[in-house]
PDB file of N, CA and C in Angstrom:
ATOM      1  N   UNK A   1       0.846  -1.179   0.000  1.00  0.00           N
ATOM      2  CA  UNK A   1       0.000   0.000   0.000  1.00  0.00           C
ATOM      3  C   UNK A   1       0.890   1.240   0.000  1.00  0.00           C
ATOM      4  N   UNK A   2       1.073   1.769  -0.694  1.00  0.00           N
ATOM      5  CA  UNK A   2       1.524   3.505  -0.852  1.00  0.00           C
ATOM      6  C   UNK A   2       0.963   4.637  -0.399  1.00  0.00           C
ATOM      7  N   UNK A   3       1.867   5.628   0.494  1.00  0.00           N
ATOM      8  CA  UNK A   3       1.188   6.574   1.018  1.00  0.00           C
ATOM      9  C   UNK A   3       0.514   7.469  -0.229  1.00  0.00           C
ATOM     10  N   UNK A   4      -0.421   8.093   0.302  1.00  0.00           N
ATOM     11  CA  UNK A   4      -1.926   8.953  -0.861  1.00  0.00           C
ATOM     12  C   UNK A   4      -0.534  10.853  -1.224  1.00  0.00           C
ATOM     13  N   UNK A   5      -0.528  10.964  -1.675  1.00  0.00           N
ATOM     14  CA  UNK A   5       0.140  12.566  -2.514  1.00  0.00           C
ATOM     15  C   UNK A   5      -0.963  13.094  -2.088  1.00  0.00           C
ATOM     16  N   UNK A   6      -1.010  13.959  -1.094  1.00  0.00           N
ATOM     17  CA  UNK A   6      -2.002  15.348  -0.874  1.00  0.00           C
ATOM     18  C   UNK A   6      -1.452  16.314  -1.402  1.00  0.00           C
ATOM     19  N   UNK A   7      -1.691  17.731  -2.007  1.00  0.00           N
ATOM     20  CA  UNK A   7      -1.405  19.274  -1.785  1.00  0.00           C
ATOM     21  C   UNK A   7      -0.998  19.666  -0.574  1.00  0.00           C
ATOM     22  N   UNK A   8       0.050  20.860  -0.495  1.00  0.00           N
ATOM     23  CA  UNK A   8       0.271  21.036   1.081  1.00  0.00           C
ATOM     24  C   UNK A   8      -1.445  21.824   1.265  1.00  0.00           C
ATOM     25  N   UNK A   9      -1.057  22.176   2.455  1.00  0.00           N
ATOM     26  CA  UNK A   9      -2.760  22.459   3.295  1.00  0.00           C
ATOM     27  C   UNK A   9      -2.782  24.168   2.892  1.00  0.00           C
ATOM     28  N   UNK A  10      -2.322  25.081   2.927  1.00  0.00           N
ATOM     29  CA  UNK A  10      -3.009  25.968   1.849  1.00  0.00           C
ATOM     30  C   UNK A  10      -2.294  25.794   0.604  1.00  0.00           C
ATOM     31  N   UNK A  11      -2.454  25.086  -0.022  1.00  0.00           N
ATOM     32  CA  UNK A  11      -2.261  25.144  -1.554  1.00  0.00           C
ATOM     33  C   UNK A  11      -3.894  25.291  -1.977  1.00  0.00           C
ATOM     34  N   UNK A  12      -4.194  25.811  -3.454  1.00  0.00           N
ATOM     35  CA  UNK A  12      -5.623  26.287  -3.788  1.00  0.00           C
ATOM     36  C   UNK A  12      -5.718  24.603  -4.725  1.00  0.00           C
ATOM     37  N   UNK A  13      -6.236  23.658  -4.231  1.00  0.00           N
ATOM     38  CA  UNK A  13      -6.801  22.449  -4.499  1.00  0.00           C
ATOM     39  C   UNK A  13      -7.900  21.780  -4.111  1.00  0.00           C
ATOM     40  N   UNK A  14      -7.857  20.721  -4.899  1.00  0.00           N
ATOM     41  CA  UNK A  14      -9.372  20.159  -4.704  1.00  0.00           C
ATOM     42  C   UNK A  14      -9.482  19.683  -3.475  1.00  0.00           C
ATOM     43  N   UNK A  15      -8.405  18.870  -3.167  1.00  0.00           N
ATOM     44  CA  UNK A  15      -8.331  18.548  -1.803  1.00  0.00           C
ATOM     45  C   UNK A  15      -8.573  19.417  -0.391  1.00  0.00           C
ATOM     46  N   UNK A  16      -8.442  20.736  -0.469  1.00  0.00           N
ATOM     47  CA  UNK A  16      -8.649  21.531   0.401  1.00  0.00           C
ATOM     48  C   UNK A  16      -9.769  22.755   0.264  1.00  0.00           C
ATOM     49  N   UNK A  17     -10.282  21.739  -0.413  1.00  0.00           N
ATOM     50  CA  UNK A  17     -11.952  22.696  -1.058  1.00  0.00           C
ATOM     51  C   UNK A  17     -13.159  22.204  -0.200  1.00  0.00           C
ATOM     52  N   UNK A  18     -14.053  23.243  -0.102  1.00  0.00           N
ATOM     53  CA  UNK A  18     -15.669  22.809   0.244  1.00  0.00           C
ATOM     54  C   UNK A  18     -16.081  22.318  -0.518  1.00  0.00           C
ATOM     55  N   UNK A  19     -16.088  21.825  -1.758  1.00  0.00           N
ATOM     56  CA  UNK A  19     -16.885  21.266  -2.460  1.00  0.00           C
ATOM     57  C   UNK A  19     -16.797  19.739  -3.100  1.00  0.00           C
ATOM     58  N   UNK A  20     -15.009  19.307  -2.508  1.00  0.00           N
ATOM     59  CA  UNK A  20     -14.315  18.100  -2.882  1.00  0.00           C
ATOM     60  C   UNK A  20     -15.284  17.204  -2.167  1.00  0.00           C
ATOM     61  N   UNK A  21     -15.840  15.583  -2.757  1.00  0.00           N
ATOM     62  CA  UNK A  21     -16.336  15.174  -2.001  1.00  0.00           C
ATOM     63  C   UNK A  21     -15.563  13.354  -2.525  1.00  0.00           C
ATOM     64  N   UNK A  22     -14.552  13.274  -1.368  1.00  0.00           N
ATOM     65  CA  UNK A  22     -13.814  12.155  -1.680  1.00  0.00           C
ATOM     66  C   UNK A  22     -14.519  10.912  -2.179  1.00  0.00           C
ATOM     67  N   UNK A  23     -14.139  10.161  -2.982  1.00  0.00           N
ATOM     68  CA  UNK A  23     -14.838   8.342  -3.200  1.00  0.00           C
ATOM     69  C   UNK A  23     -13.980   7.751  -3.185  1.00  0.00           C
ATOM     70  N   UNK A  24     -12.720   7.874  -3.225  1.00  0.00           N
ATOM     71  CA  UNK A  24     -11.424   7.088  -3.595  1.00  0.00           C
ATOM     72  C   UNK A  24     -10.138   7.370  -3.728  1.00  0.00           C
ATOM     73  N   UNK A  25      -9.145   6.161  -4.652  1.00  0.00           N
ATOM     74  CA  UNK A  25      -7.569   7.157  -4.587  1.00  0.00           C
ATOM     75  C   UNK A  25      -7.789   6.795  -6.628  1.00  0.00           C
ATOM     76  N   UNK A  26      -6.754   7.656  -7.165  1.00  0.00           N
ATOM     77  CA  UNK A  26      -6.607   7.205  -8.631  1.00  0.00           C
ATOM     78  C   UNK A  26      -5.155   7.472  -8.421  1.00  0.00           C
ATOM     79  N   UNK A  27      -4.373   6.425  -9.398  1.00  0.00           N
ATOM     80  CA  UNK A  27      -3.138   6.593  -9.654  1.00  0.00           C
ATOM     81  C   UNK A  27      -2.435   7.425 -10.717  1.00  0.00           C
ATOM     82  N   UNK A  28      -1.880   8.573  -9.930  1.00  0.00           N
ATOM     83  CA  UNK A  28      -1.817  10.022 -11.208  1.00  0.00           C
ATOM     84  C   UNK A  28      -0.038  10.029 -11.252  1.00  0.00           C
ATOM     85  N   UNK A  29       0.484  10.475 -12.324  1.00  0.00           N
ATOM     86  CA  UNK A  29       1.690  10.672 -12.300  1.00  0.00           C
ATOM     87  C   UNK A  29       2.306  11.780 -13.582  1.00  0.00           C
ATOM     88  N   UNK A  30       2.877  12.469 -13.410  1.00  0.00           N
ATOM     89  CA  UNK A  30       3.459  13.918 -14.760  1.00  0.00           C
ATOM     90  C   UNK A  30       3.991  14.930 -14.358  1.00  0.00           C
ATOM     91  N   UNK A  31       4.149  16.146 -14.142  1.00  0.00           N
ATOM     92  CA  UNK A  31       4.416  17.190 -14.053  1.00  0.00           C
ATOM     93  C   UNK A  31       5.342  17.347 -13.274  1.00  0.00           C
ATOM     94  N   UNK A  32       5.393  18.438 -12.551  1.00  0.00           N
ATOM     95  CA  UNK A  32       6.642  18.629 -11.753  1.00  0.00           C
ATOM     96  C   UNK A  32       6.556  19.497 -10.327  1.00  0.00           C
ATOM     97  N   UNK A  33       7.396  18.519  -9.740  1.00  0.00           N
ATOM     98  CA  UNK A  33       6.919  19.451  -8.126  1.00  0.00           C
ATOM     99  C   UNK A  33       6.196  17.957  -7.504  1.00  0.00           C
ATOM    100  N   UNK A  34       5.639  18.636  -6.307  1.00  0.00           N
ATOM    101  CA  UNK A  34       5.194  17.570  -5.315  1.00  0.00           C
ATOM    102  C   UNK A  34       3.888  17.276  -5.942  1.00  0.00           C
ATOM    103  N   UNK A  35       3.021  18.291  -6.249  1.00  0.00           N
ATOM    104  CA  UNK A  35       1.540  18.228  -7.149  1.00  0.00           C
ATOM    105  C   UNK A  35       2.180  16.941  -8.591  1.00  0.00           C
ATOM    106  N   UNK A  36       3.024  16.543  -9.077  1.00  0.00           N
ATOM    107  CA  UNK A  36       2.965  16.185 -10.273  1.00  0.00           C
ATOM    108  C   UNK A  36       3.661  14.867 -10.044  1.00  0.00           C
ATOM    109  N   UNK A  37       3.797  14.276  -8.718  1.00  0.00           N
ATOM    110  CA  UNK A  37       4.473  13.079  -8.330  1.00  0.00           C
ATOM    111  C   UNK A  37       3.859  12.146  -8.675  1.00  0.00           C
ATOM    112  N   UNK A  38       4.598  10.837  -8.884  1.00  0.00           N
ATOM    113  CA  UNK A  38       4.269   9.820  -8.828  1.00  0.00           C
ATOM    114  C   UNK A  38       3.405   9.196  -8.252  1.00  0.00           C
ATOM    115  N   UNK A  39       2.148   8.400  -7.905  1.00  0.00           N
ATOM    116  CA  UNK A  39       1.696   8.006  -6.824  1.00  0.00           C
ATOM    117  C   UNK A  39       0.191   8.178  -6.971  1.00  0.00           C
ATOM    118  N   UNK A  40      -0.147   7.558  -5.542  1.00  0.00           N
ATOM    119  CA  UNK A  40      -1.745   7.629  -5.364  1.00  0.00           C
ATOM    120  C   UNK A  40      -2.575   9.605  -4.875  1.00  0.00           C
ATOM    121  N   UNK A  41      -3.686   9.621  -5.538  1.00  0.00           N
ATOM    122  CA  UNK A  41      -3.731  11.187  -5.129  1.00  0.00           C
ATOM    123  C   UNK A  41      -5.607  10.429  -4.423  1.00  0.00           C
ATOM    124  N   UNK A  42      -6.336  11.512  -3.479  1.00  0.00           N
ATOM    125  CA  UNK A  42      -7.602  11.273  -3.176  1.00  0.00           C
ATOM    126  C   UNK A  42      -8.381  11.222  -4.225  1.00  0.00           C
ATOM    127  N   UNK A  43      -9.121  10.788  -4.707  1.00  0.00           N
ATOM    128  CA  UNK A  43      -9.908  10.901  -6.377  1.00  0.00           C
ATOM    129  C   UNK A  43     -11.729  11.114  -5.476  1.00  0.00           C
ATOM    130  N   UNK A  44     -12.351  12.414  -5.950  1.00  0.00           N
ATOM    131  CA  UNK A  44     -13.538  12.290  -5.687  1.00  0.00           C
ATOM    132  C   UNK A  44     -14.378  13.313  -6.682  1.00  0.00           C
ATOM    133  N   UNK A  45     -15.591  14.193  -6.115  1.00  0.00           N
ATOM    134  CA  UNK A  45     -16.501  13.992  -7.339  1.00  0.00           C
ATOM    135  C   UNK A  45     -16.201  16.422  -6.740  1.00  0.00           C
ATOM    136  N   UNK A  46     -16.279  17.094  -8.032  1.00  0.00           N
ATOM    137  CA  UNK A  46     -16.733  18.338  -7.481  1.00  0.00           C
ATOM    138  C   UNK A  46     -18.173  18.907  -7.429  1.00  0.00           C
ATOM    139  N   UNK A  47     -18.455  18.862  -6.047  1.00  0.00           N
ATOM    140  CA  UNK A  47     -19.952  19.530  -5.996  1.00  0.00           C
ATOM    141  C   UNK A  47     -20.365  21.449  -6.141  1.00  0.00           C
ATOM    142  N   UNK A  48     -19.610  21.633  -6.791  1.00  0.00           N
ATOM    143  CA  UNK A  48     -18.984  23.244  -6.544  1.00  0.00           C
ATOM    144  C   UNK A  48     -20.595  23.721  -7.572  1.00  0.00           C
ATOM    145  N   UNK A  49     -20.943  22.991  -8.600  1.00  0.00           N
ATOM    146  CA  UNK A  49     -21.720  23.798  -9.296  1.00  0.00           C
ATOM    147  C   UNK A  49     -22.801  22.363  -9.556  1.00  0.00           C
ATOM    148  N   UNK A  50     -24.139  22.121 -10.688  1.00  0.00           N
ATOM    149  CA  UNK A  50     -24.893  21.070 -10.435  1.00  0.00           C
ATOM    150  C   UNK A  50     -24.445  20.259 -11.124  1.00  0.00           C
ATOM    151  N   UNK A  51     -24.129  18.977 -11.654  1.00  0.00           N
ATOM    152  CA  UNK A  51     -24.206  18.309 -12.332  1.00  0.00           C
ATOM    153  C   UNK A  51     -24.628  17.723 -13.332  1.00  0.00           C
ATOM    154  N   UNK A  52     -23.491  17.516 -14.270  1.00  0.00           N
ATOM    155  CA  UNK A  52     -23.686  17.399 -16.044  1.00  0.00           C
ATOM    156  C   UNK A  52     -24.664  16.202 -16.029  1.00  0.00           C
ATOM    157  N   UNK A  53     -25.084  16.258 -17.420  1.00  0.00           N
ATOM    158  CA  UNK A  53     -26.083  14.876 -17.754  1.00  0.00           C
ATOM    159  C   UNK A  53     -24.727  13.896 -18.630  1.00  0.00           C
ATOM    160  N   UNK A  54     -24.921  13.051 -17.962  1.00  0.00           N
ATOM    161  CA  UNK A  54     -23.665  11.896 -19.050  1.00  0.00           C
ATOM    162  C   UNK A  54     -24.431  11.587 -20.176  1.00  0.00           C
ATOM    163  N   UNK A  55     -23.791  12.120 -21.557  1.00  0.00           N
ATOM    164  CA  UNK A  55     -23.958  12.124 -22.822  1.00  0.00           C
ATOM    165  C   UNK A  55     -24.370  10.247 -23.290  1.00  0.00           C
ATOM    166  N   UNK A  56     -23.985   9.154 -22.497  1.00  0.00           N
ATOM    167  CA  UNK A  56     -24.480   7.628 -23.716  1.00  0.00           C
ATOM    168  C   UNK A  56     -25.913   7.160 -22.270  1.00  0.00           C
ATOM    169  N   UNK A  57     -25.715   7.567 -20.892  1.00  0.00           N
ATOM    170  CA  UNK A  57     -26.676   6.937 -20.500  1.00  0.00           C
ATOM    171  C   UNK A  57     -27.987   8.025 -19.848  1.00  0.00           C
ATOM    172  N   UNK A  58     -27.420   9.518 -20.016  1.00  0.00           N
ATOM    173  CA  UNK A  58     -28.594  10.477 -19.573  1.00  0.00           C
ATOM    174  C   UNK A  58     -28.780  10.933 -18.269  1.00  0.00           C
ATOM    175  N   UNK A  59     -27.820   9.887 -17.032  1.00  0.00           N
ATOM    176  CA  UNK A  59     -28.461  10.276 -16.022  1.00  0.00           C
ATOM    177  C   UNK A  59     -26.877  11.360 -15.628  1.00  0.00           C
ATOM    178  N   UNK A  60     -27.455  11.768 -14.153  1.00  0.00           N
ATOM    179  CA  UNK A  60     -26.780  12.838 -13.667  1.00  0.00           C
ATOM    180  C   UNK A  60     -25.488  12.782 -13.110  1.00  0.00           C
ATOM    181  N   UNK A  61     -24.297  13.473 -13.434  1.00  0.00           N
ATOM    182  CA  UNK A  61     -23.163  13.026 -12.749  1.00  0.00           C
ATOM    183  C   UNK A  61     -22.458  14.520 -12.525  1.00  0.00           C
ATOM    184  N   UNK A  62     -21.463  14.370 -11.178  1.00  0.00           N
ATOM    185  CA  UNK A  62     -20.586  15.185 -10.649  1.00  0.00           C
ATOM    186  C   UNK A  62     -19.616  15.247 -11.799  1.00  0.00           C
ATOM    187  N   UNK A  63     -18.732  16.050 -12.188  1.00  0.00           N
ATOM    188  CA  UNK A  63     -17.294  15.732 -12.731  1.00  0.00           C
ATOM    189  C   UNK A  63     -16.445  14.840 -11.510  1.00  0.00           C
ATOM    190  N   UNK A  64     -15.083  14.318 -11.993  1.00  0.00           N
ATOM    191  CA  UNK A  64     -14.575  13.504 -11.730  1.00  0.00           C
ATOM    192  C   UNK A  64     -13.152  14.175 -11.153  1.00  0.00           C
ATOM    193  N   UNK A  65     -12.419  14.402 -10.351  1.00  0.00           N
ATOM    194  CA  UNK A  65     -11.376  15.070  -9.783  1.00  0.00           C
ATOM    195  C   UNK A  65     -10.662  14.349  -9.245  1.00  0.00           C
ATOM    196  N   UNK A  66      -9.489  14.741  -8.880  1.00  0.00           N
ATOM    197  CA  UNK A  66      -8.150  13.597  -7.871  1.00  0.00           C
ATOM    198  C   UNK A  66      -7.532  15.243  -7.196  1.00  0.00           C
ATOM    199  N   UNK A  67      -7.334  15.260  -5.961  1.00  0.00           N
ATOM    200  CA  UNK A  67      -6.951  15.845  -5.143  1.00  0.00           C
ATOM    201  C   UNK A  67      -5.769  17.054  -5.342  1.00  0.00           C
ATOM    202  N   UNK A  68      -4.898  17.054  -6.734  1.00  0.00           N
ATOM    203  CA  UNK A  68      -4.412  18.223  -7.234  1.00  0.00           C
ATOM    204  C   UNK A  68      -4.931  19.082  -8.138  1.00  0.00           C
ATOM    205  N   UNK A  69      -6.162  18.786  -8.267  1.00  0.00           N
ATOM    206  CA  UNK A  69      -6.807  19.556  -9.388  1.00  0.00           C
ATOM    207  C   UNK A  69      -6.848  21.170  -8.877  1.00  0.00           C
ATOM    208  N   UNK A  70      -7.640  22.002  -9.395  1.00  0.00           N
ATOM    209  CA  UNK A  70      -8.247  23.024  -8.863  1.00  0.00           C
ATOM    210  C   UNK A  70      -8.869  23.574  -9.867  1.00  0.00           C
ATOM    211  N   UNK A  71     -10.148  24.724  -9.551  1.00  0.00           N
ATOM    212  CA  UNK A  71     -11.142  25.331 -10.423  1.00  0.00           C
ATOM    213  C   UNK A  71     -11.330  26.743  -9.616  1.00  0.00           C
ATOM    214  N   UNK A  72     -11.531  27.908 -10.518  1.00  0.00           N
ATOM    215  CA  UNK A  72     -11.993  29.233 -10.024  1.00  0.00           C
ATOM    216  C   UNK A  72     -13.296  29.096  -8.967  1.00  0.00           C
ATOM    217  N   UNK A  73     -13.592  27.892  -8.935  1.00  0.00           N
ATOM    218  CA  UNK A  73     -15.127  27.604  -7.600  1.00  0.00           C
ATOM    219  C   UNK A  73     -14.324  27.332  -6.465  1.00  0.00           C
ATOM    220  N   UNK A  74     -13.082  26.986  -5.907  1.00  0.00           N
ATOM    221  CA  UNK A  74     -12.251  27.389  -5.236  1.00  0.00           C
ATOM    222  C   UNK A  74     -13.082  27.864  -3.733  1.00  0.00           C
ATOM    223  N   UNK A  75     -12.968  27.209  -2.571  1.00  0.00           N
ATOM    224  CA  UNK A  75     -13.422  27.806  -1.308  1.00  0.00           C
ATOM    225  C   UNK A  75     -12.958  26.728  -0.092  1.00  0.00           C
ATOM    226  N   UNK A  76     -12.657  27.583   0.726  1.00  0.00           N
ATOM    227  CA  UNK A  76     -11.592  26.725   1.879  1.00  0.00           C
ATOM    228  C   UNK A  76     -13.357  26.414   2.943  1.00  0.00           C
ATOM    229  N   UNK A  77     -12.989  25.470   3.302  1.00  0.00           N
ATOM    230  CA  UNK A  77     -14.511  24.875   4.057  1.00  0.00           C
ATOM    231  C   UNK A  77     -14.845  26.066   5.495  1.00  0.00           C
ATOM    232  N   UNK A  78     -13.289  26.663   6.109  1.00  0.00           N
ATOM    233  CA  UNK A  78     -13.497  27.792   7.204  1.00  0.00           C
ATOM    234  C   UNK A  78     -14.312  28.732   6.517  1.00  0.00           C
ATOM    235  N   UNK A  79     -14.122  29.399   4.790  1.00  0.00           N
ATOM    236  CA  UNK A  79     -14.571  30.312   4.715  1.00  0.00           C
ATOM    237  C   UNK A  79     -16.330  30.344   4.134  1.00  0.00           C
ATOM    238  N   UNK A  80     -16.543  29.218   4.329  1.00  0.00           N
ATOM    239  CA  UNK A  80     -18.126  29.260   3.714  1.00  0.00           C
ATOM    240  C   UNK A  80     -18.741  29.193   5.171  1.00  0.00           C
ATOM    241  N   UNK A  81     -20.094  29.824   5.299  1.00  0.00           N
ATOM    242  CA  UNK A  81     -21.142  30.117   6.274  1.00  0.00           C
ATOM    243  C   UNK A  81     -21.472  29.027   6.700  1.00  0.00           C
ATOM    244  N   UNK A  82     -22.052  28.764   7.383  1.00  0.00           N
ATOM    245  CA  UNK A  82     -23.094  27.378   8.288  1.00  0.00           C
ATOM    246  C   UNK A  82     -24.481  27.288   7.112  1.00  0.00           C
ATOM    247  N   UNK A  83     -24.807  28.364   7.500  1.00  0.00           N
ATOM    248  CA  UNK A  83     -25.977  28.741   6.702  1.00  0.00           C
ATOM    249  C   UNK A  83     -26.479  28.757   5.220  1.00  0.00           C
ATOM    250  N   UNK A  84     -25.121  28.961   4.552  1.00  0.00           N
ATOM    251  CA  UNK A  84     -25.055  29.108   3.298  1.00  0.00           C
ATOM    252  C   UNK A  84     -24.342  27.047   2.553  1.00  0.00           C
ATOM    253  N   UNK A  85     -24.057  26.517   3.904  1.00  0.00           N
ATOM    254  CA  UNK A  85     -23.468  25.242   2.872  1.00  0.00           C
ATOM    255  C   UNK A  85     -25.004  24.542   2.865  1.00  0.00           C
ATOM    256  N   UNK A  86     -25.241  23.596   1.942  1.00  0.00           N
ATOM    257  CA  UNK A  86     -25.994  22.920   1.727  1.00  0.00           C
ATOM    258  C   UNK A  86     -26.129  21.797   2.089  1.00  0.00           C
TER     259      UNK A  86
END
């Protein structure tokens, strides 16, 4: 078993988003730096906006993310309201 590649803790990633909602690990590897390592990353779904219709079977799906990603929907879980998460 191999330790999981997180982002450090403020880096602007999926992993350290309100909207990341983990299911798993995927095995990612390219780029450069600690984000582009070798290895297992958290793989889960972004709830940041609603969900696409999948084009061959119709029904509803999250996009698909692994824990170095990031998107301008971007929000650290301290800075969203009580009131305002869903």
């Amino acid at each position: 078993m191999s330790r999981l590649i997180r982002p450090p803790r403020k880096a602007r990633a999926c992993a350290n988003c309100q909207h990341f909602a983990a299911n798993g690990t995927a095995f990612v590897y390219g780029g450069r730096g600690i984000l582009g390592a070798i290895g297992e990353q958290a793989r889960g779904e972004c709830r940041a906006k609603p969900p696409g219709r999948d084009r061959k079977t119709g029904d509803a799906v999250w996009p698909d993310v692994v824990a170095s990603d990031w998107c301008s929907a971007f929000a650290r879980p301290e800075t969203v309201k009580r009131e305002e998460a869903a």
